[in-house]
PDB file of N, CA and C in Angstrom:
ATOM      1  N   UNK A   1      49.072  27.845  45.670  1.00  0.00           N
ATOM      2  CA  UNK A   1      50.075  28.414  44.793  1.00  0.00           C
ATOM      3  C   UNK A   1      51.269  27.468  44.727  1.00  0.00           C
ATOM      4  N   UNK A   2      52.061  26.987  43.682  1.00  0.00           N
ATOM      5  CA  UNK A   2      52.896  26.058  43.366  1.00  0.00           C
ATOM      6  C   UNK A   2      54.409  27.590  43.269  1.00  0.00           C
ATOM      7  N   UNK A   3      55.404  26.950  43.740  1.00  0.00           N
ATOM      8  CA  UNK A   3      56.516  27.500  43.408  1.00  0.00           C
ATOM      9  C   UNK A   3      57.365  26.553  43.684  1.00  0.00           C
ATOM     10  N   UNK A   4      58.438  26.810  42.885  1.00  0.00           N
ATOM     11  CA  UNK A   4      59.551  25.454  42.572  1.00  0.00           C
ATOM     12  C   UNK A   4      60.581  25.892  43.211  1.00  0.00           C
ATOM     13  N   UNK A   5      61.303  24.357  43.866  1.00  0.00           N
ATOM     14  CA  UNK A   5      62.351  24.931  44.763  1.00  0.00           C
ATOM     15  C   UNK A   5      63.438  24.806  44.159  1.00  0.00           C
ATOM     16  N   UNK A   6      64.233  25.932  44.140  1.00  0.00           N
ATOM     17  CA  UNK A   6      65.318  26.302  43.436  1.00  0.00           C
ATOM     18  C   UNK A   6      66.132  25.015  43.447  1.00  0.00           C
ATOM     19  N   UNK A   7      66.875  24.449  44.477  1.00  0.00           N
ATOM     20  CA  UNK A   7      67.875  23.710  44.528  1.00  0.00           C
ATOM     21  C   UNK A   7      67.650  22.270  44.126  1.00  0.00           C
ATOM     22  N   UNK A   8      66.342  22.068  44.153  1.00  0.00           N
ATOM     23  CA  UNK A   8      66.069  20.467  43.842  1.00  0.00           C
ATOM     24  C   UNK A   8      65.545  20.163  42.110  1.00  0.00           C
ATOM     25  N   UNK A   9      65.509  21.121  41.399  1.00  0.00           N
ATOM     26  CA  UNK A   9      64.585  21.740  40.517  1.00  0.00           C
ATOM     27  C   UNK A   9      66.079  20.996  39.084  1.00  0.00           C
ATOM     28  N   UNK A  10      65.695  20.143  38.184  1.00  0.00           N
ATOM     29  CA  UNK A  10      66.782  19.964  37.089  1.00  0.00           C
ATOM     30  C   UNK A  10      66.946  20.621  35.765  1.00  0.00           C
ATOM     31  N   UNK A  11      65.461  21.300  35.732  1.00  0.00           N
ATOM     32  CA  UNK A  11      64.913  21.405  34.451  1.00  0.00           C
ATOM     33  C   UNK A  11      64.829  20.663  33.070  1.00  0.00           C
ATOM     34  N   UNK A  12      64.357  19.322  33.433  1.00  0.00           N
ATOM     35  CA  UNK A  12      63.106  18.330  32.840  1.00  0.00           C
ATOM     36  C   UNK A  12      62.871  18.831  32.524  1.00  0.00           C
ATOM     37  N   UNK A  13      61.429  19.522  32.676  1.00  0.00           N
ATOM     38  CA  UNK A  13      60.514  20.103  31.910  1.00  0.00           C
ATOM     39  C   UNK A  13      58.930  19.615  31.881  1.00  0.00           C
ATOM     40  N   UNK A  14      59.155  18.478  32.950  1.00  0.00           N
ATOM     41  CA  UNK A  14      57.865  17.392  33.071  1.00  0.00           C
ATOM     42  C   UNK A  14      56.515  18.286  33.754  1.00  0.00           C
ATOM     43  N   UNK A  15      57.214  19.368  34.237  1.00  0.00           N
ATOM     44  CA  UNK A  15      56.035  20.597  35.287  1.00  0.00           C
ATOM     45  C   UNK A  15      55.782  21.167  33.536  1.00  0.00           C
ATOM     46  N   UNK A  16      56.543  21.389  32.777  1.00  0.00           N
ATOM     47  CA  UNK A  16      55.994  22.940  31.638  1.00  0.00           C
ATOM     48  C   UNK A  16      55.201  21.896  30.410  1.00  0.00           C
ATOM     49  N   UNK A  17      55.436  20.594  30.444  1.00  0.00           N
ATOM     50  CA  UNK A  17      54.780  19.360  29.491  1.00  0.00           C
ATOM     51  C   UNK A  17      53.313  19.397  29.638  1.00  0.00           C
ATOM     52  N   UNK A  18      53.072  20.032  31.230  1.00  0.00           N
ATOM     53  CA  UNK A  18      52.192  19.224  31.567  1.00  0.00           C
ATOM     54  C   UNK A  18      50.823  20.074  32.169  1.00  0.00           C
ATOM     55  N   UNK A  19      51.732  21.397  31.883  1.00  0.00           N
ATOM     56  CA  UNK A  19      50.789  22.704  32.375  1.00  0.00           C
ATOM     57  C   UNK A  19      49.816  22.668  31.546  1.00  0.00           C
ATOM     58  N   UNK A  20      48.163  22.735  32.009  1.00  0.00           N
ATOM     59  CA  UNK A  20      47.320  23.236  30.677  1.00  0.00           C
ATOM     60  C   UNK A  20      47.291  24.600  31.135  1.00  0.00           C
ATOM     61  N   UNK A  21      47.961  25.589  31.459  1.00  0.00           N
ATOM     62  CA  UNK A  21      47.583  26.660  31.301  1.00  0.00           C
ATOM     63  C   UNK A  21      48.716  27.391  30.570  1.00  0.00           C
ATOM     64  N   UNK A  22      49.889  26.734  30.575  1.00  0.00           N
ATOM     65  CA  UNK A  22      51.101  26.932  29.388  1.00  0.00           C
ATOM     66  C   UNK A  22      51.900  28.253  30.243  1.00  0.00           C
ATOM     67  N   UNK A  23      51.876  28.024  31.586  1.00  0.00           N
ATOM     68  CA  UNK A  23      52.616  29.655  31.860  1.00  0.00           C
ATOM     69  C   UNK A  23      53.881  28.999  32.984  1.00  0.00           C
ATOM     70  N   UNK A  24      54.389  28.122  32.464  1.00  0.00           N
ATOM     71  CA  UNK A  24      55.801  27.506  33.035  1.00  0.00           C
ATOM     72  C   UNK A  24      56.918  28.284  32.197  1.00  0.00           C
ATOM     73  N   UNK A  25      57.689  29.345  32.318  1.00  0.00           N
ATOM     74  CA  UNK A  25      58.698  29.314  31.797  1.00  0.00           C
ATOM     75  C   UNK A  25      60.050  28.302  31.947  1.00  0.00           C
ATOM     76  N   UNK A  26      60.780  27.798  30.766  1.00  0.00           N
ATOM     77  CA  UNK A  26      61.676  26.934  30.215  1.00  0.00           C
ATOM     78  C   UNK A  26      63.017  27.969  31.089  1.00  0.00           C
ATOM     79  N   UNK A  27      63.686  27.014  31.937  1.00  0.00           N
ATOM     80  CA  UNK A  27      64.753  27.101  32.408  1.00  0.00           C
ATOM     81  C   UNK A  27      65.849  26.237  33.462  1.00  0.00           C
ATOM     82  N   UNK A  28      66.440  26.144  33.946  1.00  0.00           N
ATOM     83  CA  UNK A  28      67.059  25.769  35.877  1.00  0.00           C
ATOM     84  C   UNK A  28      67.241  26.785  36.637  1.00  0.00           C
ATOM     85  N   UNK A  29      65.981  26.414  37.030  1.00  0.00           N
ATOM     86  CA  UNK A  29      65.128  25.921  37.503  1.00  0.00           C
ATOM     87  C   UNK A  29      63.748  26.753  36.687  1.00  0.00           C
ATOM     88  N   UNK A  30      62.922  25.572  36.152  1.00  0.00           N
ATOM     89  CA  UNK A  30      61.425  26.347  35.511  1.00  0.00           C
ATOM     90  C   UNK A  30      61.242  26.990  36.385  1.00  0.00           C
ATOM     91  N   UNK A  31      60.266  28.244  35.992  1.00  0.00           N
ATOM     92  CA  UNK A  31      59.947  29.042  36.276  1.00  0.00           C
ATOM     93  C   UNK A  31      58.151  28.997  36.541  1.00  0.00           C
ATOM     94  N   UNK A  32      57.824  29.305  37.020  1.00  0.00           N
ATOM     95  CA  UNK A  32      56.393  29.254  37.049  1.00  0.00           C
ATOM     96  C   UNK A  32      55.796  30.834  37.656  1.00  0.00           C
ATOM     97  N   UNK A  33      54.871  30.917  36.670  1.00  0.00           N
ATOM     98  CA  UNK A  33      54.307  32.412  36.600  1.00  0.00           C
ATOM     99  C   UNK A  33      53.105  32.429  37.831  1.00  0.00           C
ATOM    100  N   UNK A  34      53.457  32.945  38.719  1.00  0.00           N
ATOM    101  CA  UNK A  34      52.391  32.440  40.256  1.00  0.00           C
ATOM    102  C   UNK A  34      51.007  33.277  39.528  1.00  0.00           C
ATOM    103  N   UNK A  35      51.360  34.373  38.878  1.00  0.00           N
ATOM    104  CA  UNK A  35      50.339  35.589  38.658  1.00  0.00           C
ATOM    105  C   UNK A  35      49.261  35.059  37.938  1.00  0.00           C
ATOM    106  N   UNK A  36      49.483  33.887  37.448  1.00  0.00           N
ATOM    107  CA  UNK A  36      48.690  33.107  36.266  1.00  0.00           C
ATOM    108  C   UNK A  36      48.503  31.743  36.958  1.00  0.00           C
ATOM    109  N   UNK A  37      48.777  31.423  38.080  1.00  0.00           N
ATOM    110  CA  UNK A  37      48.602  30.282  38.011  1.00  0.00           C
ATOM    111  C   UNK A  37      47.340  29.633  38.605  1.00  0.00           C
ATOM    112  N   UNK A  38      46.615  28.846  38.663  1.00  0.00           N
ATOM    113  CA  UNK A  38      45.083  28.206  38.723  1.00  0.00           C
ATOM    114  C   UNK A  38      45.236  27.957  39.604  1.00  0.00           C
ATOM    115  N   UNK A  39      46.464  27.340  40.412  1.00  0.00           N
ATOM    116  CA  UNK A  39      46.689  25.917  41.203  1.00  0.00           C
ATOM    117  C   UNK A  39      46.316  24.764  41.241  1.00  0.00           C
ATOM    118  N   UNK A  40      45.950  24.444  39.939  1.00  0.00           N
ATOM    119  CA  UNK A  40      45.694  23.194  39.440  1.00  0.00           C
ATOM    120  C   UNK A  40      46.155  21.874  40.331  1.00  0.00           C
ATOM    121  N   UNK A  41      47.373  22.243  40.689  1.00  0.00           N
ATOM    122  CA  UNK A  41      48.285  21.239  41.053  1.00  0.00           C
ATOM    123  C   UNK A  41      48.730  20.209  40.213  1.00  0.00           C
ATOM    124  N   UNK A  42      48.939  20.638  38.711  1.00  0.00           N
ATOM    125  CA  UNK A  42      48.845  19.432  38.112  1.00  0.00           C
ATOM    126  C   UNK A  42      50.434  19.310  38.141  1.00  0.00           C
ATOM    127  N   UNK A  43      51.346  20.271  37.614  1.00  0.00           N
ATOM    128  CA  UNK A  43      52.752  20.336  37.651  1.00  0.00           C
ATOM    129  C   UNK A  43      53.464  19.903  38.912  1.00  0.00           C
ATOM    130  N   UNK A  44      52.800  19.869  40.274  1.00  0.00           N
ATOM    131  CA  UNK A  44      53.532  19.290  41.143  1.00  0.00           C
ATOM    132  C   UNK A  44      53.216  17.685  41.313  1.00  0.00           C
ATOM    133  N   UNK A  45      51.947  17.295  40.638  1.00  0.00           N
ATOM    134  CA  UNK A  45      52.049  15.917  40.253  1.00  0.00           C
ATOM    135  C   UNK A  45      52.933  15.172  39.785  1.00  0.00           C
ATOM    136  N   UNK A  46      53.283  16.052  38.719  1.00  0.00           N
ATOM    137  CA  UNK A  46      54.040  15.351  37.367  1.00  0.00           C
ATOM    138  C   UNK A  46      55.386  15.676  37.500  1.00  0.00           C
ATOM    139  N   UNK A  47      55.939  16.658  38.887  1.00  0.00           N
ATOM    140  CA  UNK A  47      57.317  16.444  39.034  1.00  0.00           C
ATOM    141  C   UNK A  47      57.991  15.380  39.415  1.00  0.00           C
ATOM    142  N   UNK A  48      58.589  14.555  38.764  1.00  0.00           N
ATOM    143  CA  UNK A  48      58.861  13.232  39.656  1.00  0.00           C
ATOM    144  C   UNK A  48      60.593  13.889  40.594  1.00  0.00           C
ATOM    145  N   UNK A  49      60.891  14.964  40.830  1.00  0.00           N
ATOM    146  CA  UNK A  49      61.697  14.928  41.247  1.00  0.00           C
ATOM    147  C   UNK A  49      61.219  16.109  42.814  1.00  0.00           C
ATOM    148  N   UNK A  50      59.896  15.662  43.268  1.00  0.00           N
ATOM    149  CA  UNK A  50      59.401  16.796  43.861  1.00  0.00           C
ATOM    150  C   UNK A  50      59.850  18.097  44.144  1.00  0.00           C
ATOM    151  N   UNK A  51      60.222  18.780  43.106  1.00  0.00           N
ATOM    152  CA  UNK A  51      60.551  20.233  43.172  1.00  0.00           C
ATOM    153  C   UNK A  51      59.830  21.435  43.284  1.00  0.00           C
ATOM    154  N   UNK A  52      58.244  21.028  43.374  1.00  0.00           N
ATOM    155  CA  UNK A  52      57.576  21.843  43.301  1.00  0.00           C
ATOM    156  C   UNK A  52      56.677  21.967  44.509  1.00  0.00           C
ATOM    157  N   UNK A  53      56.481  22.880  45.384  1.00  0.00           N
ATOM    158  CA  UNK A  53      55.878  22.419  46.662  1.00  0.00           C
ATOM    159  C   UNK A  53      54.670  23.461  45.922  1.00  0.00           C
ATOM    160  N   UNK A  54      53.997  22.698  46.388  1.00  0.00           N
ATOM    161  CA  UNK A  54      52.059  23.018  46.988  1.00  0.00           C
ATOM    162  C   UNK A  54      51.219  23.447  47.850  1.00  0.00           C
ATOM    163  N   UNK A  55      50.992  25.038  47.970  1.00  0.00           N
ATOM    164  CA  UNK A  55      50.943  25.622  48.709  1.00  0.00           C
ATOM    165  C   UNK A  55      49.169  26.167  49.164  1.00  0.00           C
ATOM    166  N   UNK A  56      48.424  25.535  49.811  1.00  0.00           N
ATOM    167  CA  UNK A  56      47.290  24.914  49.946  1.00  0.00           C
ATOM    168  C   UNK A  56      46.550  26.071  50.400  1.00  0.00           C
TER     169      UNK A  56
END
């Protein structure tokens, strides 16, 4: 499960660009819908500001 950490988080947008499952809500800090989420891990790839921890 991916959840974004509040304080490090700019809102880029490089996690909601990059979701194929499209369930990042647009904010500061994005939002990410855990209830929907695959764990792809693709959005904590593509954070270059590691805000998103990966929860295995």
């Amino acid at each position: 499960m991916e959840t974004t950490q509040l304080q490090i988080c700019i809102g880029c947008g490089s996690c909601k660009e990059n979701c194929p499952q499209g369930i990042i809500i647009k904010g500061t800090p994005f939002k990410i819908q855990e209830e929907h989420c695959l764990d792809c891990g693709t959005c904590y790839e593509k954070c270059v500001h590691d805000a998103i921890e990966h929860n295995y």
